[in-house]
Protein backbone atom coordinates (compact mmCIF):
# COMPACT_ATOMS: atom_id res chain seq x y z
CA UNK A 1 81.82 -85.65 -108.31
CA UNK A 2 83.67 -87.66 -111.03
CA UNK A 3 82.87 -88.99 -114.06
CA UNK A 4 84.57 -90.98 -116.67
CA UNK A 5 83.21 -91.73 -120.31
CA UNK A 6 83.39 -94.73 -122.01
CA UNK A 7 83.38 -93.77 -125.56
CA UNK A 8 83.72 -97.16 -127.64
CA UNK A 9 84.89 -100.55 -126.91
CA UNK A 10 86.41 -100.55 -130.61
CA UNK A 11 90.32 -100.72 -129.68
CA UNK A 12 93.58 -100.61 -132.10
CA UNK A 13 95.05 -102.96 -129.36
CA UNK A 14 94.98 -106.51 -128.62
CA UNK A 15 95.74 -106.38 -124.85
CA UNK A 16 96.58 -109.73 -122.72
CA UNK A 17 94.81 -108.14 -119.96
CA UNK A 18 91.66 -107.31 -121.74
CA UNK A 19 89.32 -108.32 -124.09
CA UNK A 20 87.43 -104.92 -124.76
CA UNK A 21 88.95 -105.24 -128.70
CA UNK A 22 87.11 -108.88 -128.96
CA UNK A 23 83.91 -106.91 -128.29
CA UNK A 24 83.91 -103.90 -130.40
CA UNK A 25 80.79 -101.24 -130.47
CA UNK A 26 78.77 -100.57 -133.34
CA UNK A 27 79.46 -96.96 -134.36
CA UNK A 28 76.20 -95.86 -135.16
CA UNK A 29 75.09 -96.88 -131.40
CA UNK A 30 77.78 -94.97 -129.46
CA UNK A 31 76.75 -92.38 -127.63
CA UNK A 32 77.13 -88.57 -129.02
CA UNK A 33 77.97 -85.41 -128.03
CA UNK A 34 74.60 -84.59 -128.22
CA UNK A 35 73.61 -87.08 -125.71
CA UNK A 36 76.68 -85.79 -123.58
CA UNK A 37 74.69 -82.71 -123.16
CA UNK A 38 72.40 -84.13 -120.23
CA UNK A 39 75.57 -84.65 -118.13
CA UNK A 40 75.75 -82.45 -114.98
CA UNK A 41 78.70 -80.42 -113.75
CA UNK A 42 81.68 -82.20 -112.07
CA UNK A 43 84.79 -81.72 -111.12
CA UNK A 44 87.08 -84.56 -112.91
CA UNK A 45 86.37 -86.04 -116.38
CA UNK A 46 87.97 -89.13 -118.06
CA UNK A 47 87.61 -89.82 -121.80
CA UNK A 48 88.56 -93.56 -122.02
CA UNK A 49 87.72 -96.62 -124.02
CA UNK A 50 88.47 -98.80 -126.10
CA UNK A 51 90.48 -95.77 -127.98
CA UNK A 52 88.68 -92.76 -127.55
CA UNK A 53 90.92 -91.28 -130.69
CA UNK A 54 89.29 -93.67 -132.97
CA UNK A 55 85.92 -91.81 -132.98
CA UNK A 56 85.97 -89.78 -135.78
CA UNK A 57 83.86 -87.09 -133.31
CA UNK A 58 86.19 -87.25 -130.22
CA UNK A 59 86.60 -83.45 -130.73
CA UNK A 60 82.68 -82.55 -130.65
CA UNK A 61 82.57 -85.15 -127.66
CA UNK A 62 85.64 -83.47 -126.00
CA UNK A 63 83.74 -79.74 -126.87
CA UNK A 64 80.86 -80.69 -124.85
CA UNK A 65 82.69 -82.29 -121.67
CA UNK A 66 84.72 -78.87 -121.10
CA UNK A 67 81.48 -77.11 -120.97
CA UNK A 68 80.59 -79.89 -117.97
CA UNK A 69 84.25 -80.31 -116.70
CA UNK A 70 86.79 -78.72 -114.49
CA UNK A 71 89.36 -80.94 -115.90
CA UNK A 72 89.14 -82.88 -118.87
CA UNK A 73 91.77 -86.10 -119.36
CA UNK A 74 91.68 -88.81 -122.02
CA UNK A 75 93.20 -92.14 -121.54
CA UNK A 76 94.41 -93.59 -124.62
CA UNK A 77 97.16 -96.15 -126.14
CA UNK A 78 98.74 -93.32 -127.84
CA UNK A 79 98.44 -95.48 -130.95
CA UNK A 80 97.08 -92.66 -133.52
CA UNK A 81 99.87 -89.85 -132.48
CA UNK A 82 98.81 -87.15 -135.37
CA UNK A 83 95.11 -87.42 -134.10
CA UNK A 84 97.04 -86.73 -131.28
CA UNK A 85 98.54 -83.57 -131.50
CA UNK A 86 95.38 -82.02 -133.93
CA UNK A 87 92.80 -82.63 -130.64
CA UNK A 88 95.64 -80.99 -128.24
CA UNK A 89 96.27 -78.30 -130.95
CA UNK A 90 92.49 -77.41 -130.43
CA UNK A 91 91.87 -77.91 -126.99
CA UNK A 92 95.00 -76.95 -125.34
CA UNK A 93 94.07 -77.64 -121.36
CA UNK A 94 93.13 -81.38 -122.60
CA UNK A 95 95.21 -83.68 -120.39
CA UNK A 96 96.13 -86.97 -121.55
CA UNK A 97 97.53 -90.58 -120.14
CA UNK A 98 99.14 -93.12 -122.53
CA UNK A 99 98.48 -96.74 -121.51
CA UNK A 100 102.50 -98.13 -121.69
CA UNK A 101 102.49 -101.59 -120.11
CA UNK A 102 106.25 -102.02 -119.60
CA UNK A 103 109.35 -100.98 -121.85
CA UNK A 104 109.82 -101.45 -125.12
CA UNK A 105 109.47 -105.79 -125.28
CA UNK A 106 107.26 -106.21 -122.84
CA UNK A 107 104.70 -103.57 -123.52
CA UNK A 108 104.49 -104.68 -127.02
CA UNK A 109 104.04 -108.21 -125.95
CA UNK A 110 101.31 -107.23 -123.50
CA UNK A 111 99.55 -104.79 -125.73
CA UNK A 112 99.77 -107.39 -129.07
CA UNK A 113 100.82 -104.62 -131.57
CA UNK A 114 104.86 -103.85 -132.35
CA UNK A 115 105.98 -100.57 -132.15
CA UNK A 116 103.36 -99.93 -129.62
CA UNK A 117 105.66 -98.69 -126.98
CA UNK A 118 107.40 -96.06 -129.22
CA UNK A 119 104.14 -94.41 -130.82
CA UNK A 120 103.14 -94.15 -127.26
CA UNK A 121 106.84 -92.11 -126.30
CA UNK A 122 106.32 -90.69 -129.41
CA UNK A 123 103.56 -89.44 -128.52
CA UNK A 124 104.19 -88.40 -124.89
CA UNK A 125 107.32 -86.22 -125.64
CA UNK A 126 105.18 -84.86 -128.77
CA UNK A 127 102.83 -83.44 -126.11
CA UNK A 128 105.50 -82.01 -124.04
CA UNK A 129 106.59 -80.61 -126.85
CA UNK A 130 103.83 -78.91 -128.11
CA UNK A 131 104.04 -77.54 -124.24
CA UNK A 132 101.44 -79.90 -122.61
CA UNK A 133 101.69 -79.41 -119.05
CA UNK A 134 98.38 -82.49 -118.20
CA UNK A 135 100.83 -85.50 -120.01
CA UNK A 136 101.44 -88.90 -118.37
CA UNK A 137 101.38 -92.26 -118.59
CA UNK A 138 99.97 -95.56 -116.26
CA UNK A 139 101.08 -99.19 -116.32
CA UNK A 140 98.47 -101.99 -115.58
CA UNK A 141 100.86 -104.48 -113.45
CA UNK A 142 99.71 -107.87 -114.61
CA UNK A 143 102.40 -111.24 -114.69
CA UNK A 144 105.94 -110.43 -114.79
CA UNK A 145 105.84 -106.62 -115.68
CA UNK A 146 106.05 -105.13 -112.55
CA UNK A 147 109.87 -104.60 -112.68
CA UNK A 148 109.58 -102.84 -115.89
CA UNK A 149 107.10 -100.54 -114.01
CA UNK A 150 109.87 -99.27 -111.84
CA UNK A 151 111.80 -98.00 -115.14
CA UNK A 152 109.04 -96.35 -116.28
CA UNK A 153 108.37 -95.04 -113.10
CA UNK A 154 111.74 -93.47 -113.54
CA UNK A 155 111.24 -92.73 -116.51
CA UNK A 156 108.09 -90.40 -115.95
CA UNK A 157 110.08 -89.06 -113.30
CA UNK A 158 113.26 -87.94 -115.32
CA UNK A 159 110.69 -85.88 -117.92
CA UNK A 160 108.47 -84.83 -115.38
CA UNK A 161 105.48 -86.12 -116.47
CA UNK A 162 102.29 -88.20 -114.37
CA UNK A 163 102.60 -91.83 -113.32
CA UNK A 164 99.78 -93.88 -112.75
CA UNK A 165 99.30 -97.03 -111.47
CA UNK A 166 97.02 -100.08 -111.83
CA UNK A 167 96.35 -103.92 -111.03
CA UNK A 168 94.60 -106.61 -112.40
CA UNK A 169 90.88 -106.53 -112.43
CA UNK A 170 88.39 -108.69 -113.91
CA UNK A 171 85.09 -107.29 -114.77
CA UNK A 172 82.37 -106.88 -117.35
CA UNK A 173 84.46 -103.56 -118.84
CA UNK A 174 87.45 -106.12 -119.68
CA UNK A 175 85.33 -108.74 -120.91
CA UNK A 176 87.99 -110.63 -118.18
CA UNK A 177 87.25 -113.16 -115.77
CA UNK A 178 90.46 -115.01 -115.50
CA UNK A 179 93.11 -111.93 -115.04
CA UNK A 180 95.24 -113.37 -112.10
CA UNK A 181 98.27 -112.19 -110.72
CA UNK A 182 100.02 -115.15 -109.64
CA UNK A 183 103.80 -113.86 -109.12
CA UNK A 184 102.25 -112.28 -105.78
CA UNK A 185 105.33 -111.96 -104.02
CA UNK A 186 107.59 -110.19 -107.09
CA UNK A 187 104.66 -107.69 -107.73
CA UNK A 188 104.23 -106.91 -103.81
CA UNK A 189 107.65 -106.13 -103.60
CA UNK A 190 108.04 -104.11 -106.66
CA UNK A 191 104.73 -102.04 -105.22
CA UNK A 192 106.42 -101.37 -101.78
CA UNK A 193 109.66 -100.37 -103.66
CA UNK A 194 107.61 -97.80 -105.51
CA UNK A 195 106.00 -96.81 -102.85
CA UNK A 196 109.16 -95.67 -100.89
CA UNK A 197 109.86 -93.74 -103.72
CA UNK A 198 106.99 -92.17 -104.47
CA UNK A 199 107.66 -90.88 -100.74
CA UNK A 200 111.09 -89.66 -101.21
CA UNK A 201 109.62 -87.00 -103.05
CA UNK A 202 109.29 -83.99 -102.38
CA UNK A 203 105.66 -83.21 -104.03
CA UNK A 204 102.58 -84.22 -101.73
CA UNK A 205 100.73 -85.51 -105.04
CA UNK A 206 102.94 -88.36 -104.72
CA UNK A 207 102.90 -89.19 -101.27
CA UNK A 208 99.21 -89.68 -101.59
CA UNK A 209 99.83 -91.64 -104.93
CA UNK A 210 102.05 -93.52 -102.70
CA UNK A 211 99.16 -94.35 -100.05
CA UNK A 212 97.02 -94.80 -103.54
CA UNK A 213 99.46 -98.07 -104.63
CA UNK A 214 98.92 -99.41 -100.78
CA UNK A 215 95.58 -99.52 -101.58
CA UNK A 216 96.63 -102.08 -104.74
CA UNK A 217 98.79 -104.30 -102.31
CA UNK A 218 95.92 -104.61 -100.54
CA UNK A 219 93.36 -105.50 -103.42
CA UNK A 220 96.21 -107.79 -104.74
CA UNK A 221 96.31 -109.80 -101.10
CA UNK A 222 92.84 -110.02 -101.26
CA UNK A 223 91.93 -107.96 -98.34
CA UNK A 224 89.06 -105.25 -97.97
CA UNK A 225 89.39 -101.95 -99.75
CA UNK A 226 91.03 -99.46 -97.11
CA UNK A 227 87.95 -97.07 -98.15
CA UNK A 228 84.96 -97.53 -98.77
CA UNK A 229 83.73 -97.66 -102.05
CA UNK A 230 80.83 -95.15 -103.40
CA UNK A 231 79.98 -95.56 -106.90
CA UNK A 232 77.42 -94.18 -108.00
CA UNK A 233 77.39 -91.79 -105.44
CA UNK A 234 81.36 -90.10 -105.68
CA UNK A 235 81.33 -90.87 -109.51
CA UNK A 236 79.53 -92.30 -113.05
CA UNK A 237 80.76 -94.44 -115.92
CA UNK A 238 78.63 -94.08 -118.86
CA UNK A 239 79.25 -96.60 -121.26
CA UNK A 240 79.40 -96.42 -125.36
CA UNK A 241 75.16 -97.26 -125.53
CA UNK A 242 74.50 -94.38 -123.22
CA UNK A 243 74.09 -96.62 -119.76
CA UNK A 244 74.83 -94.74 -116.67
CA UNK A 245 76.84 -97.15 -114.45
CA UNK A 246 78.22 -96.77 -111.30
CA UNK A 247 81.70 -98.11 -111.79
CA UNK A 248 83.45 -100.02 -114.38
CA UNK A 249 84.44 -102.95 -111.69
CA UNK A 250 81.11 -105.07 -112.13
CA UNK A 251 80.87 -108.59 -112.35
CA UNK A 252 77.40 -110.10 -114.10
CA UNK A 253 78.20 -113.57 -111.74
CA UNK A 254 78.32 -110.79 -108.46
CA UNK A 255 75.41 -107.97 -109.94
CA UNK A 256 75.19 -105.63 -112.46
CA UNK A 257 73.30 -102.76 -112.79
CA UNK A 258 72.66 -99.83 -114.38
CA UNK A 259 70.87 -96.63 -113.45
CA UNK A 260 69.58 -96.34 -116.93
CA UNK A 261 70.05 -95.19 -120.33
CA UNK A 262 71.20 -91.19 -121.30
CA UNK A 263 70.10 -91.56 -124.93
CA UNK A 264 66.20 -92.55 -123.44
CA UNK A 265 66.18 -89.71 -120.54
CA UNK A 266 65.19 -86.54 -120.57
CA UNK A 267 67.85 -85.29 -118.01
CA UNK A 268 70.61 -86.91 -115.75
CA UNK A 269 68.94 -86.36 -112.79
CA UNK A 270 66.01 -88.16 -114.11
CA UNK A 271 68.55 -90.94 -113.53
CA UNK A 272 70.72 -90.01 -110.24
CA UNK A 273 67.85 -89.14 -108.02
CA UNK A 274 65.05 -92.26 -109.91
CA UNK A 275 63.84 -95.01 -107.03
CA UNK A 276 66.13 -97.60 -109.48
CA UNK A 277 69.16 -94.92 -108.23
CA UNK A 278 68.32 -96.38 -104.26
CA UNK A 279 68.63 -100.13 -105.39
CA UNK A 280 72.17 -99.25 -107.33
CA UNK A 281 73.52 -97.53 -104.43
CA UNK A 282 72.37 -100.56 -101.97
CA UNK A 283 73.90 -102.79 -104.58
CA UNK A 284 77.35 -101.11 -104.16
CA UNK A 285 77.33 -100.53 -100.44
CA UNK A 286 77.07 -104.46 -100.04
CA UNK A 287 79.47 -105.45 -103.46
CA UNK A 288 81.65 -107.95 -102.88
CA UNK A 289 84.40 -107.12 -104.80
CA UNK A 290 87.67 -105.45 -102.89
CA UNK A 291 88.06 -103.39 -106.63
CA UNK A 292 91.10 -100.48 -106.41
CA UNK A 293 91.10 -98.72 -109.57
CA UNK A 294 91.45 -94.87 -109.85
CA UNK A 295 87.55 -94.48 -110.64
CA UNK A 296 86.57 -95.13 -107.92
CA UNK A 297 88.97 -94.98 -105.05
CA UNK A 298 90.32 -91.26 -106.31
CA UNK A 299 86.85 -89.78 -105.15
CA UNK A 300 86.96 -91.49 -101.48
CA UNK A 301 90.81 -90.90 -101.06
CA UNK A 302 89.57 -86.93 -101.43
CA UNK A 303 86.38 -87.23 -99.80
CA UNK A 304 88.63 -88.70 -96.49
CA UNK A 305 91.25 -86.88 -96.60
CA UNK A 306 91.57 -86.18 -93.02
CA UNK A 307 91.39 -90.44 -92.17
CA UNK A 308 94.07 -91.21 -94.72
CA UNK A 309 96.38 -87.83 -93.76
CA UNK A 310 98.14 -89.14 -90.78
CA UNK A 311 99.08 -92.50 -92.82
CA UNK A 312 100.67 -90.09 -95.20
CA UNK A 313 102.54 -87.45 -93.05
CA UNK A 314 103.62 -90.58 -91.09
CA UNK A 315 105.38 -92.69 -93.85
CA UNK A 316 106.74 -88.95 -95.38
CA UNK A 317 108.56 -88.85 -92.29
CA UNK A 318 109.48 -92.32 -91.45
CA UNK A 319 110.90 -92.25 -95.13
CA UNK A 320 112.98 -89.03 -94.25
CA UNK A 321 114.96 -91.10 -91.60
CA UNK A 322 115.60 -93.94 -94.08
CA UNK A 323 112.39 -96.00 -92.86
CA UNK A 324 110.56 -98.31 -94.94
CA UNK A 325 107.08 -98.09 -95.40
CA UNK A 326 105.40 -100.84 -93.30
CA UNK A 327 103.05 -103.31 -95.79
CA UNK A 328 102.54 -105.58 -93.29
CA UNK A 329 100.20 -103.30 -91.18
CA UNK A 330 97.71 -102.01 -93.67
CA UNK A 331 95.35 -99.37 -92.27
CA UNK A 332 91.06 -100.10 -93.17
CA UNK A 333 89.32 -96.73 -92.03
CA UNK A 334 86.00 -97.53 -90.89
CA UNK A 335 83.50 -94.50 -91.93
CA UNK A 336 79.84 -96.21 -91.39
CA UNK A 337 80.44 -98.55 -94.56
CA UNK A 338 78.28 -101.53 -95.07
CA UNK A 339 80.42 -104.58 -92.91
CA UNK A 340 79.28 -106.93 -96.05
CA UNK A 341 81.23 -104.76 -98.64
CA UNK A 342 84.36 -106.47 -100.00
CA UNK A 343 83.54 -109.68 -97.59
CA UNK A 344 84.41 -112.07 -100.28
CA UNK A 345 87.76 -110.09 -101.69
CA UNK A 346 87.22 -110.36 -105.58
CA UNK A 347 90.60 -110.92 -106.05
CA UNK A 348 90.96 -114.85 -106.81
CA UNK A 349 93.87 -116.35 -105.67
């Protein structure tokens, strides 16, 4: 199981592509690490936001998520660099991913602060300095950036560090309803490019990854998600207030729901295994959305392996000969989901 921990929804950022900053937290009502006790053991952790380095605790909340965590990771803007490097200076196996939108114009325009893009370098090769081996960074493709996520594709590739990928999404997490992509056809393109790339190499991490960003062509064309989605069953959000959540893709006009509140429970499985658990996970097996973020599709994509293997051995060895990956025939692996999942897309045209 994975789990991913919203610490605040305070932000240093001003991001196009969400609104999180608009809608700060109160700190005195964000959960703490003593509240972070009651989480059970799993395999994956992500410390994300907001800015999870502007809680003046992150390092008690960081103590207490190794002790529940195989692997810890915090996503952040990379905006407070010396904070930084004092957090990886005490917890050495930490891994981090620096949001970085696009190169150096772009990404500041996108993330409304200059200089954004180099404290986020900054930061990046200060990790790899300091002999970080978990140290990457993820573009959310949005209007008109997705060529600059080729250069930083090649960028992460040239230090060897992690490249992740995202889309668009609008939910109750980005306080967005009206994120659209509407250059379709550019950031397609630029996605299938990638793609071919990501399969030219010689690491299997990244043929998968590659599989991972068909998954976003899909979600961008509107079409059902190739997996199924299991929130709430494969992984848990909780938010800043303490609410366990299945996923961070809701939508109050679809549902929303909440399994309840860590802060009021005695335990987590109080929660996971309550009769309120039954209606979440009905809620999610019939969601209409067609959502593809790493959350939740990372859990399924190891869950299946063995449906979404031959895709990926495939396209390794089509790509050997020079072959193209094929976008046009996009593989849905049906494994007993609910038919009525994804039936109305999510993604607005």
């Amino acid at each position: 199981m994975e789990a991913s921990i919203i610490t605040t929804y305070r932000c240093p950022m001003r991001c196009k592509m969400c609104d999180i900053w608009n809608n700060p937290t109160e700190p005195s009502k964000e959960i703490s690490a003593r509240d972070l006790e009651k989480m059970p053991q799993v395999n994956v952790t992500n410390i994300t936001g907001g800015e999870p380095l502007i809680r003046e605790d992150i390092d008690e909340l960081v103590e207490v998520i190794f002790k529940k965590s195989k692997r810890v990771c915090i996503s952040t803007s990379g905006f407070y660099t010396e904070r930084i490097f004092k957090l990886s200076e005490k917890f050495p196996e930490l891994g981090f991913r620096v949001s970085i939108e696009g190169l150096s114009r772009k990404n500041d325009e996108l993330r409304g602060r200059d200089g954004g893009f180099d404290k986020g370098l900054k930061t990046l090769l200060g990790l790899r300095e300091m002999g970080r081996k978990d140290v990457g960074f993820g573009i959310t493709v949005s209007n008109n950036n997705s060529k600059d996520m080729l250069w930083l594709y090649e960028l992460a590739r040239q230090l060897n560090m992690e490249f992740a990928t995202a889309a668009f999404h609008n939910s109750f997490y980005f306080c967005k309803d009206d994120n659209v992509i509407t250059n379709k056809d550019e950031v397609i393109a630029d996605f299938k490019e990638l793609i071919d790339r990501l399969l030219k190499e010689n690491k299997p991490k990244s043929w998968f990854r590659a599989f991972f960003n068909l998954g976003l062509i899909n979600y961008i064309r509107g079409n059902k998600r190739m997996l199924p989605c299991e929130a709430g069953t494969e992984n848990f959000f909780i938010d800043p207030y303490g609410e366990v959540l299945p996923c961070n893709g809701m939508e109050r006009k679809y549902w929303f729901e909440s399994f309840g509140n860590i802060q009021k429970a005695d335990s987590f499985e109080e929660l996971w295994k309550s009769p309120k658990s039954a209606k979440v996970r009905e809620l999610v097996a019939k969601c209409p959305k067609n959502c593809w973020m790493i959350g939740s599709a990372s859990p399924v994509m190891k869950k299946y392996i063995k449906q979404i293997l031959p895709w990926v051995v495939m396209n390794k060895a089509k790509n050997l000969v020079g072959q193209s990956v094929n976008i046009d025939s996009i593989p849905h692996f049906d494994v007993g989901q609910d038919k009525r999942q994804g039936e109305m897309g999510g993604y607005k045209n």
